[in-house]
C-alpha atoms as a PDB file:
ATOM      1  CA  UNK A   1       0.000   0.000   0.000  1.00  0.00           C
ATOM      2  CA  UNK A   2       1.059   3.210  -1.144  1.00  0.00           C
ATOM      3  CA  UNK A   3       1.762   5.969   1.626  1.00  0.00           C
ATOM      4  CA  UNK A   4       3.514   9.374   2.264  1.00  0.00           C
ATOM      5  CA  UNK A   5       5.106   8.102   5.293  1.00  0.00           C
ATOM      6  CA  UNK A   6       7.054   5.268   3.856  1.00  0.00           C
ATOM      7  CA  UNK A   7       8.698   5.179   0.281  1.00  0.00           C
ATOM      8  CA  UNK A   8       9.012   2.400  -1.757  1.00  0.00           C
ATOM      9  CA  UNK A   9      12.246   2.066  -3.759  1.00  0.00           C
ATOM     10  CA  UNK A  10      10.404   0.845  -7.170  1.00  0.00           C
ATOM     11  CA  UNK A  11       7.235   1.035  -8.654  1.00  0.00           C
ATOM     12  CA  UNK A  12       4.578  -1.932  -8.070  1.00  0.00           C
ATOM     13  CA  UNK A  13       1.125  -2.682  -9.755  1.00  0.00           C
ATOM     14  CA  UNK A  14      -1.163  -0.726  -7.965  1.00  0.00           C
ATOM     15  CA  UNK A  15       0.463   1.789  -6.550  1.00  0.00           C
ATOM     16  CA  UNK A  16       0.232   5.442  -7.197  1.00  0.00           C
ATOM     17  CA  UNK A  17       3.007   7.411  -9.352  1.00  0.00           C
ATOM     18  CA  UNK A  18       3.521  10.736 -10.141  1.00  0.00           C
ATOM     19  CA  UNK A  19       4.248  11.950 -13.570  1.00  0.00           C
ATOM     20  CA  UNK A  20       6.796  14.742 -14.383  1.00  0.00           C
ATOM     21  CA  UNK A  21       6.475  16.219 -17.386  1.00  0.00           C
ATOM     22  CA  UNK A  22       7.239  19.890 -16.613  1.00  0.00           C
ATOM     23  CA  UNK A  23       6.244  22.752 -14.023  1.00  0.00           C
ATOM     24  CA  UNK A  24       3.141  22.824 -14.931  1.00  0.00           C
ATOM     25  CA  UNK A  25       2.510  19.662 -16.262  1.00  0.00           C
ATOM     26  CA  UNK A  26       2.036  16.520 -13.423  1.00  0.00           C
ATOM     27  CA  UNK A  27       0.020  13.783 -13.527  1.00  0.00           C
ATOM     28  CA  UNK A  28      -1.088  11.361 -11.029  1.00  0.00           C
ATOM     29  CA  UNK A  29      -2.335   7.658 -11.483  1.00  0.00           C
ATOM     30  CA  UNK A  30      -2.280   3.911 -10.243  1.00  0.00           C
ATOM     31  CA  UNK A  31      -0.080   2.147 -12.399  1.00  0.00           C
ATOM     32  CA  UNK A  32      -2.322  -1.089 -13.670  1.00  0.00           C
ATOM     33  CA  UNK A  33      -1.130  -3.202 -16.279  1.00  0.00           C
ATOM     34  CA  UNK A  34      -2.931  -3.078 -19.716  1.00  0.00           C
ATOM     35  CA  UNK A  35      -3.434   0.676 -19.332  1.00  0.00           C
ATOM     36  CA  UNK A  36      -1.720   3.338 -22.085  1.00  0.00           C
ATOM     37  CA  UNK A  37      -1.570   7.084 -20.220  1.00  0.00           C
ATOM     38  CA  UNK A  38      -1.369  10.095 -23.407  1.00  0.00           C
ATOM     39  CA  UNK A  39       1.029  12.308 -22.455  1.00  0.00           C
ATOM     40  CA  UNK A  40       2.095  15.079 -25.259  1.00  0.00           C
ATOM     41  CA  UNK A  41       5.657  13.138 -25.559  1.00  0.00           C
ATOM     42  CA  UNK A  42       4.146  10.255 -26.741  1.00  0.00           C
ATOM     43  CA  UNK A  43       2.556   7.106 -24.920  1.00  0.00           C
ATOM     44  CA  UNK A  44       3.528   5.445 -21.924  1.00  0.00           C
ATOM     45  CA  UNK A  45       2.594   1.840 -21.000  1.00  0.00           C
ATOM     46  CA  UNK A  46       1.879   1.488 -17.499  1.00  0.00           C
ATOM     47  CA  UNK A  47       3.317  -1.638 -17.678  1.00  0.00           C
ATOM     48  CA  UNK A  48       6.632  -0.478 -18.620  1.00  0.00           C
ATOM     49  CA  UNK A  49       6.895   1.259 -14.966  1.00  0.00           C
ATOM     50  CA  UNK A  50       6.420  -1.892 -13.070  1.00  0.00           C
ATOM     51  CA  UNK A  51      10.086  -2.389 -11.283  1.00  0.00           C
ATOM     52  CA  UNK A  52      11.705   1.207 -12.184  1.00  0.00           C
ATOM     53  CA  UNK A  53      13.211   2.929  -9.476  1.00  0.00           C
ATOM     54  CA  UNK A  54      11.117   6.071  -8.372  1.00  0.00           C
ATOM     55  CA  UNK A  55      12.655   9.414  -9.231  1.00  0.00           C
ATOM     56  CA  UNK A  56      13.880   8.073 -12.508  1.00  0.00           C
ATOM     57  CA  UNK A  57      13.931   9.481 -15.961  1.00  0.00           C
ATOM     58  CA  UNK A  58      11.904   7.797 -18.037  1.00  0.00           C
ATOM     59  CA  UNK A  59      12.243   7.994 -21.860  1.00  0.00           C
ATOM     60  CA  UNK A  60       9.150   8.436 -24.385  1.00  0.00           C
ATOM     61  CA  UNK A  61       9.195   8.788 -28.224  1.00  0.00           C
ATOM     62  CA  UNK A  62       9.343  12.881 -28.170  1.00  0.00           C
ATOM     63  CA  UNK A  63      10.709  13.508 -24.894  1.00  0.00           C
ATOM     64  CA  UNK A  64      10.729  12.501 -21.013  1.00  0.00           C
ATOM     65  CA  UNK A  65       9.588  12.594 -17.920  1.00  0.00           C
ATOM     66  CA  UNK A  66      10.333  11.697 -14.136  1.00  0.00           C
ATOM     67  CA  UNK A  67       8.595   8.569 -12.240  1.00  0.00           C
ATOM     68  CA  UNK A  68       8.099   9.890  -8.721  1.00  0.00           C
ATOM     69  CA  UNK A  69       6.695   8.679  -5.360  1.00  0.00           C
ATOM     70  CA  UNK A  70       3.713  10.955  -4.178  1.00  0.00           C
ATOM     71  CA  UNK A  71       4.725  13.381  -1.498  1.00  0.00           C
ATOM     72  CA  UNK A  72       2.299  15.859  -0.004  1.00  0.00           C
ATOM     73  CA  UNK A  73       4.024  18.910  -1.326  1.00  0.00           C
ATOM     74  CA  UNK A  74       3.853  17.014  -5.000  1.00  0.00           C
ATOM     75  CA  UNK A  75       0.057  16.316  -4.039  1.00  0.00           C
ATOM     76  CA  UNK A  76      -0.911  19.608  -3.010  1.00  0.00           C
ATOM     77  CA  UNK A  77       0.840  20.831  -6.648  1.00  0.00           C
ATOM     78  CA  UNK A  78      -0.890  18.077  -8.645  1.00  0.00           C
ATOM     79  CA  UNK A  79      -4.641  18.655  -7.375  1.00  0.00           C
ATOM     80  CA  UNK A  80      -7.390  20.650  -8.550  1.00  0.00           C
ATOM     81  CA  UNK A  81      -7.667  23.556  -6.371  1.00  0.00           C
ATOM     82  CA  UNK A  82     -11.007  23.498  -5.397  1.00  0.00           C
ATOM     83  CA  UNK A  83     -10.642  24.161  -1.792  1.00  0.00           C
ATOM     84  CA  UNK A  84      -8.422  26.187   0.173  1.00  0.00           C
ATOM     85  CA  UNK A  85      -5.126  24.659   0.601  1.00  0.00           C
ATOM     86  CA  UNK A  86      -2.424  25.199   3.517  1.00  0.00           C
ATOM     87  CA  UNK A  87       0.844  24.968   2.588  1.00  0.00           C
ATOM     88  CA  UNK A  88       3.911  23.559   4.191  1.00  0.00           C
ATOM     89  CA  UNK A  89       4.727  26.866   6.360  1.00  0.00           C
ATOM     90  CA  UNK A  90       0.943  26.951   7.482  1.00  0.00           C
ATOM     91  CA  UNK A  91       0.776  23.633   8.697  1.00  0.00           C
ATOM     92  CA  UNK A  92       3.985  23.946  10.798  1.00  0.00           C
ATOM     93  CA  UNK A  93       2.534  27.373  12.418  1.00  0.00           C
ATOM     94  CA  UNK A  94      -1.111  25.474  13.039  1.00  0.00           C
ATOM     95  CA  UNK A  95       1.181  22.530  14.657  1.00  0.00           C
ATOM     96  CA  UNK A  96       3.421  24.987  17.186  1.00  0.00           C
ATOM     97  CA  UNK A  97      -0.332  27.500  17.521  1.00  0.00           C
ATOM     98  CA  UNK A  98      -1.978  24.086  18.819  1.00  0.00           C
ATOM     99  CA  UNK A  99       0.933  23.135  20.606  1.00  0.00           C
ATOM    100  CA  UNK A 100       0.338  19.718  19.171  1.00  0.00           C
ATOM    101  CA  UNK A 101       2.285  16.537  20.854  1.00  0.00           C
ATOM    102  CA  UNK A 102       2.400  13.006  20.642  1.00  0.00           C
ATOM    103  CA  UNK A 103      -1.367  11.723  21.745  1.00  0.00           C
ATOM    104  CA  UNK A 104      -2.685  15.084  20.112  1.00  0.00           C
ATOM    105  CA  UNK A 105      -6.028  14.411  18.195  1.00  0.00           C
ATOM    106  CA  UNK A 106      -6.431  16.252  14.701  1.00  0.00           C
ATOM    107  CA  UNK A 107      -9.601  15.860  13.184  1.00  0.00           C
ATOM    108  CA  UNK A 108     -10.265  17.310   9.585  1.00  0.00           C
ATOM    109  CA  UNK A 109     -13.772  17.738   8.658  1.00  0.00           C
ATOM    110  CA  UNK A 110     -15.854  19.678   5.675  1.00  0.00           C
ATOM    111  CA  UNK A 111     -14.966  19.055   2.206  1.00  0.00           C
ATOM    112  CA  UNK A 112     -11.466  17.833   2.475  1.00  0.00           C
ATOM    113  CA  UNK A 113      -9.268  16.098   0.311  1.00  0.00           C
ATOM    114  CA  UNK A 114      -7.136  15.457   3.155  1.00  0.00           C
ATOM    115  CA  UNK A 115      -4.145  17.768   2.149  1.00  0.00           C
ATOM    116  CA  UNK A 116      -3.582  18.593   6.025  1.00  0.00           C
ATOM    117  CA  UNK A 117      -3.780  15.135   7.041  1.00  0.00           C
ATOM    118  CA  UNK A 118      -0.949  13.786   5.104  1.00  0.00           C
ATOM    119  CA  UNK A 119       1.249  17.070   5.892  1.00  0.00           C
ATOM    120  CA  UNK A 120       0.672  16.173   9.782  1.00  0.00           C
ATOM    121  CA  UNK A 121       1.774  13.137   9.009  1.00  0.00           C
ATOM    122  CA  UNK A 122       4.879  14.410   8.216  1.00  0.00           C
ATOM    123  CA  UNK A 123       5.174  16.145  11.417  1.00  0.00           C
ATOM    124  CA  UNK A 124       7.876  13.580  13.700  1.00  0.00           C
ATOM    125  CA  UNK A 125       6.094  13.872  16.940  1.00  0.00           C
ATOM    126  CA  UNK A 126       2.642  12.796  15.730  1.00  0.00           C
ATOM    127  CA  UNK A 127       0.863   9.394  14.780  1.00  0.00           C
ATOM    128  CA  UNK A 128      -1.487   9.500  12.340  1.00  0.00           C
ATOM    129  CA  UNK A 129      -3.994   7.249  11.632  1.00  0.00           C
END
C-alpha cells in the first residue's frame, strides 16, 4: 500500500506514481497493467513502470519525464484547487499555535481532500492514523 510516510524504492502494480512532465505539467495515477496514459511526448505503457526505481527518468518517443513517489508537497501541486489549501509553512505554524504533541487528536472535517492530514503526518512527533 502506497503511503507518504514510507517510500518504496520501485514502482509496483497498484500503486500510485507521479508523472513529471514539466512545471506545470504533473500527472497522477495507479499504475495497472494493460493501461496506455497520453502524455504530449508520446505514450507510456503502465506496464513499462512496473520495477523502475522512483525518481527516474523515463524515456518516451518525443521527450521525457520523471517517475516519482507521491509526497504531499507534490500532491498539493498536482490537485485541482477546489478548496483552500495550507501549505507547508501553514501547517507547521497550526502545529506549534496548537501546541500539538504526541497523543494530540487532529480531526479534519468539511470538504477535504485530506491535504492537512498527510502534511501532519509528516510532522515527527505525531501518529497518524
Amino acid at each position: 500500500m502506497m503511503s507518504f510516510a514510507h517510500y518504496k524504492k520501485n514502482v509496483e502494480e497498484g500503486d500510485t506514481v507521479m508523472l513529471y512532465l514539466g512545471f506545470d505539467n504533473m500527472h497522477t495515477f495507479v499504475v495497472k497493467k494493460g493501461i496506455v496514459f497520453q502524455t504530449r511526448y508520446g505514450a507510456l505503457k503502465h506496464s513499462d513502470l512496473i520495477g523502475i526505481v522512483y525518481g527516474s527518468k523515463f524515456k518516451l518517443k518525443n521527450g521525457y519525464l520523471y517517475v516519482l513517489h507521491p509526497t504531499p508537497e507534490f500532491w498539493t501541486s498536482n490537485l485541482p484547487h477546489r478548496t483552500q489549501i495550507l501549505y507547508t509553512t501553514d501547517i507547521s505554524m497550526i502545529t506549534l499555535q496548537l501546541e500539538l504533541r504526541p497523543g494530540s487528536v487532529v480531526v479534519e472535517s468539511g470538504s477535504s481532500d485530506f491535504h492537512n492530514l498527510t502534511c501532519f503526518q509528516k510532522t515527527p512527533v505525531l501518529t497518524v492514523r
